[in-house]
C-alpha atoms as a PDB file:
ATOM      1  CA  UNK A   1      13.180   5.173   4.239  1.00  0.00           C
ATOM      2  CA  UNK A   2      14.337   3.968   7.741  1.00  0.00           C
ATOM      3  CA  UNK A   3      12.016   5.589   9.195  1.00  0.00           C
ATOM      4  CA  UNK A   4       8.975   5.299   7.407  1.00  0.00           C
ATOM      5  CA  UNK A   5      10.030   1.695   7.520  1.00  0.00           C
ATOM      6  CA  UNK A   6       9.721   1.331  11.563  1.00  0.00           C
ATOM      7  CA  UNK A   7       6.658   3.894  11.223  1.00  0.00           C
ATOM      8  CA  UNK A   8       4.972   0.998   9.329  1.00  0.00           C
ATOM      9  CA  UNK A   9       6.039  -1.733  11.601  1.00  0.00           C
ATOM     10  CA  UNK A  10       4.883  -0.250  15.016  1.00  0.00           C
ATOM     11  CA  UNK A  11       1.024   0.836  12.955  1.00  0.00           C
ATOM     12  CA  UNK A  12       0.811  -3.556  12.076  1.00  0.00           C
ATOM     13  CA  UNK A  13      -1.039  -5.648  14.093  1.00  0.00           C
ATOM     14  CA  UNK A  14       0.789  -8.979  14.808  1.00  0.00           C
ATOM     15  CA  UNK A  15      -0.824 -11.130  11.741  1.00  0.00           C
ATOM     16  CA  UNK A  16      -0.027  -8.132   9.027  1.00  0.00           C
ATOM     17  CA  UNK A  17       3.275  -8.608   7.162  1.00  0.00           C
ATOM     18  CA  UNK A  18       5.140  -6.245   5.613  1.00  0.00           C
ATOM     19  CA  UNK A  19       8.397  -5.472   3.140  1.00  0.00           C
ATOM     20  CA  UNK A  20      10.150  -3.444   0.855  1.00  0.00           C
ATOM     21  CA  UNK A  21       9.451  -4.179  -2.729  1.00  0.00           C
ATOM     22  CA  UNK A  22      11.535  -2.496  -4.531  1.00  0.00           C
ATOM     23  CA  UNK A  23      12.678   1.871  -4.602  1.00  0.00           C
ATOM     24  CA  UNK A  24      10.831   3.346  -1.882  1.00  0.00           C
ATOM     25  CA  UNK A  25       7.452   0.633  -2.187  1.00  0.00           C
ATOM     26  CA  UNK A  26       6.735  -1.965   0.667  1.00  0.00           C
ATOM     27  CA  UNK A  27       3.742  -3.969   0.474  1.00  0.00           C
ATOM     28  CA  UNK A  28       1.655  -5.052   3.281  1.00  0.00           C
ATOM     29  CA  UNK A  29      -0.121  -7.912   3.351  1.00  0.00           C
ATOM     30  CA  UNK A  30      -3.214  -8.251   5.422  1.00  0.00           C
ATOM     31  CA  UNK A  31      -5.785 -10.850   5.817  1.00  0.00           C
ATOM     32  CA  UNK A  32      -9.402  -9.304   5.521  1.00  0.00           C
ATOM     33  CA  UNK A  33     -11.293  -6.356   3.267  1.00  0.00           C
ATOM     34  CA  UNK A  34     -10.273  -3.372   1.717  1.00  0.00           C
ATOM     35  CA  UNK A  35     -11.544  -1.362   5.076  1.00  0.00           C
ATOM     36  CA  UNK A  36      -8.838  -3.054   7.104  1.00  0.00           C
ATOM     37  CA  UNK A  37      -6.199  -1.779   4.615  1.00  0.00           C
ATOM     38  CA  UNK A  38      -7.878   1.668   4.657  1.00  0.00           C
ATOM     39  CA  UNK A  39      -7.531   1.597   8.348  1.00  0.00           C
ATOM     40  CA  UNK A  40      -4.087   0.866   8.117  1.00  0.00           C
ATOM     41  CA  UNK A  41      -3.339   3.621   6.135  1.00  0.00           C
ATOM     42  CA  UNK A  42      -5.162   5.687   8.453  1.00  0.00           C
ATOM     43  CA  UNK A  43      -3.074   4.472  11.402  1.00  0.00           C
ATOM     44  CA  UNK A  44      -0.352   5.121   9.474  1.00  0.00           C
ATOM     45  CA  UNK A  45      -0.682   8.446   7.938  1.00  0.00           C
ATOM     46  CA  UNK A  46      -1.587   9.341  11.843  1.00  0.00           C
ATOM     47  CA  UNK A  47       1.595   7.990  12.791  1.00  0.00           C
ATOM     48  CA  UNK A  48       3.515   9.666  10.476  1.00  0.00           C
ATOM     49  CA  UNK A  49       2.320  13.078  11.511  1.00  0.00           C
ATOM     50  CA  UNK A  50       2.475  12.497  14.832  1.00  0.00           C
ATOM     51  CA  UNK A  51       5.950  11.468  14.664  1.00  0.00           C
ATOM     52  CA  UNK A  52       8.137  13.459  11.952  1.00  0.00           C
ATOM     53  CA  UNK A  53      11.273  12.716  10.651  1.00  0.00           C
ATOM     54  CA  UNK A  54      13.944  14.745  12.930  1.00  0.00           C
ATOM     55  CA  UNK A  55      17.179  15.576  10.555  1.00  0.00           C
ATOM     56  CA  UNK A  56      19.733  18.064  11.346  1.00  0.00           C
ATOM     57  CA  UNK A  57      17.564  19.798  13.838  1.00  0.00           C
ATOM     58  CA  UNK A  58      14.650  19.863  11.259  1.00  0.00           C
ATOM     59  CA  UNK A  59      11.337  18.102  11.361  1.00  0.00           C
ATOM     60  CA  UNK A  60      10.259  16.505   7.975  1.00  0.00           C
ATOM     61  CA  UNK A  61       6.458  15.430   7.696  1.00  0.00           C
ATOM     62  CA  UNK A  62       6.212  12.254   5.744  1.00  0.00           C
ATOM     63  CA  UNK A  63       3.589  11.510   2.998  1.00  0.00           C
ATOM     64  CA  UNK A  64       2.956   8.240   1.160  1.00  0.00           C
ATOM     65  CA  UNK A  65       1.023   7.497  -2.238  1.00  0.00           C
ATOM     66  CA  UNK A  66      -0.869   4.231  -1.641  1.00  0.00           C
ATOM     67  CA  UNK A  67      -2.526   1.942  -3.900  1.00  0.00           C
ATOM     68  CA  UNK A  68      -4.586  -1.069  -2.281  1.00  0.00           C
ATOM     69  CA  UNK A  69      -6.067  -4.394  -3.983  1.00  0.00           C
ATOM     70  CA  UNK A  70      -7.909  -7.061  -2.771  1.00  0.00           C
ATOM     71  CA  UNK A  71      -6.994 -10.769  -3.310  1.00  0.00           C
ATOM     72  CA  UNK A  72     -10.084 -12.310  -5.714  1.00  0.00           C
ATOM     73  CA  UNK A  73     -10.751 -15.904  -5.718  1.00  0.00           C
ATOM     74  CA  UNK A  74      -7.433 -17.842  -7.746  1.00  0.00           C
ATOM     75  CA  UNK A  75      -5.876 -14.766  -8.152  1.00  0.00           C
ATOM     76  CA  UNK A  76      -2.281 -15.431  -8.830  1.00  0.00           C
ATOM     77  CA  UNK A  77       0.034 -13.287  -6.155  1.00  0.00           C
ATOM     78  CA  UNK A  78       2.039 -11.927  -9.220  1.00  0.00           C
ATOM     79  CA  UNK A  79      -1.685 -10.162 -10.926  1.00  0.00           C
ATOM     80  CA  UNK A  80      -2.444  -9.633  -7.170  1.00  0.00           C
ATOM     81  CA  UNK A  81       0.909  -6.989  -7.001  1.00  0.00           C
ATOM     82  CA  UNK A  82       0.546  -5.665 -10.187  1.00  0.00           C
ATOM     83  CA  UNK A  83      -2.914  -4.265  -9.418  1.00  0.00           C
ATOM     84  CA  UNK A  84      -1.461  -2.559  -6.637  1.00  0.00           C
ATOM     85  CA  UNK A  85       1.191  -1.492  -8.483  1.00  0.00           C
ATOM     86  CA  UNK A  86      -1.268  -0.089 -10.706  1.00  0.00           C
ATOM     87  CA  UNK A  87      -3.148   1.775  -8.358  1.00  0.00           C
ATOM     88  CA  UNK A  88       0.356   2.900  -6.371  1.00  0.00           C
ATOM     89  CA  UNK A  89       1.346   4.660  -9.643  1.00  0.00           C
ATOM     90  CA  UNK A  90      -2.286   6.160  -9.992  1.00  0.00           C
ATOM     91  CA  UNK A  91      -2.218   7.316  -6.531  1.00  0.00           C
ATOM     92  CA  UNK A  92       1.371   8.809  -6.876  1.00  0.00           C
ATOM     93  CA  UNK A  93       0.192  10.891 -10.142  1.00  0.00           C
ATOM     94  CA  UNK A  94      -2.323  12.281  -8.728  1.00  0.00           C
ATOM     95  CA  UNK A  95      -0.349  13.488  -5.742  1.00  0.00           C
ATOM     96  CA  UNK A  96       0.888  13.393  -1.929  1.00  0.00           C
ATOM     97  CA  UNK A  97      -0.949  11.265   0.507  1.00  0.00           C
ATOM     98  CA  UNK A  98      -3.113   9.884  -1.719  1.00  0.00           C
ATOM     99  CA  UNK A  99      -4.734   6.485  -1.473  1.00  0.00           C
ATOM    100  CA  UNK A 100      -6.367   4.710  -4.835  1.00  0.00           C
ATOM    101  CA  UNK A 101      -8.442   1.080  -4.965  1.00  0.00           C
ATOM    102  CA  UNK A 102      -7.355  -0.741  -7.408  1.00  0.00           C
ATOM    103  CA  UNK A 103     -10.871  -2.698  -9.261  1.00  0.00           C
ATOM    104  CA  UNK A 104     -10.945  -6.228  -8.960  1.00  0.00           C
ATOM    105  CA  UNK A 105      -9.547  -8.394 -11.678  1.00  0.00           C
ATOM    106  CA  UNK A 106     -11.600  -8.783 -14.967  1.00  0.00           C
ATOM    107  CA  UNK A 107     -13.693 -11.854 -15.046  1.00  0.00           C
ATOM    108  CA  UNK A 108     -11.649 -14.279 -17.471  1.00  0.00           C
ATOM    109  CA  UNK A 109     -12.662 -13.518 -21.043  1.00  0.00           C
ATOM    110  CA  UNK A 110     -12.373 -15.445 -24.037  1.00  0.00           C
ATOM    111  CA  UNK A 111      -9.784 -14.426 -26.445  1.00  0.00           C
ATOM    112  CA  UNK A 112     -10.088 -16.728 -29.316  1.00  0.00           C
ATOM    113  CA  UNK A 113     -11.754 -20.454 -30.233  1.00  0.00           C
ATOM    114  CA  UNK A 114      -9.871 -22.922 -31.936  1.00  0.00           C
END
């Protein structure tokens, strides 16, 4: 986790945020499209090949599941993680390295009239 962890921080540019979420998630907050996250990622899984884990004389090559969403409009930050969340889990099912856009939020709908 350590590792993966200062992976991530060298790959961000000085404006991109990151943390740990919760388990073995971090999210990374970035301010622009879905490209720049998928750019990220690439940076990243480049990174972590480049630069295995070393334990007990071993190398280790990293993989991470990733699931991206974009911010839309009044989106509340909350809705905004659990569409990530969303995708993360899609991503992770179907397999290593794997990255999966989450689709914007549903345009509001109306559930019932008074």
């Amino acid at each position: 986790m350590v590792h993966f962890a200062r992976t991530l921080a060298r790959c961000l540019r000085s404006e991109e945020v990151s943390a740990r979420i919760g388990g073995e998630e971090f999210a990374v907050l970035l301010a622009g499209e879905e490209a720049d996250a998928c750019t990220l990622i690439d940076r990243l899984r480049e990174a972590m090949r480049a630069h295995p884990l070393e334990e007990g004389g071993s190398r280790i090559l990293l993989t991470a599941s990733f699931g991206v969403a974009q911010r839309s409009g009044e989106e509340s930050v909350e809705t905004l993680l659990m569409r990530a969340d969303e995708a993360l889990y899609r991503a992770k099912g179907a397999g290593r390295d794997t990255l999966v856009i989450a689709p914007g939020p549903a345009p509001p709908r109306m559930v019932s009239r008074a």
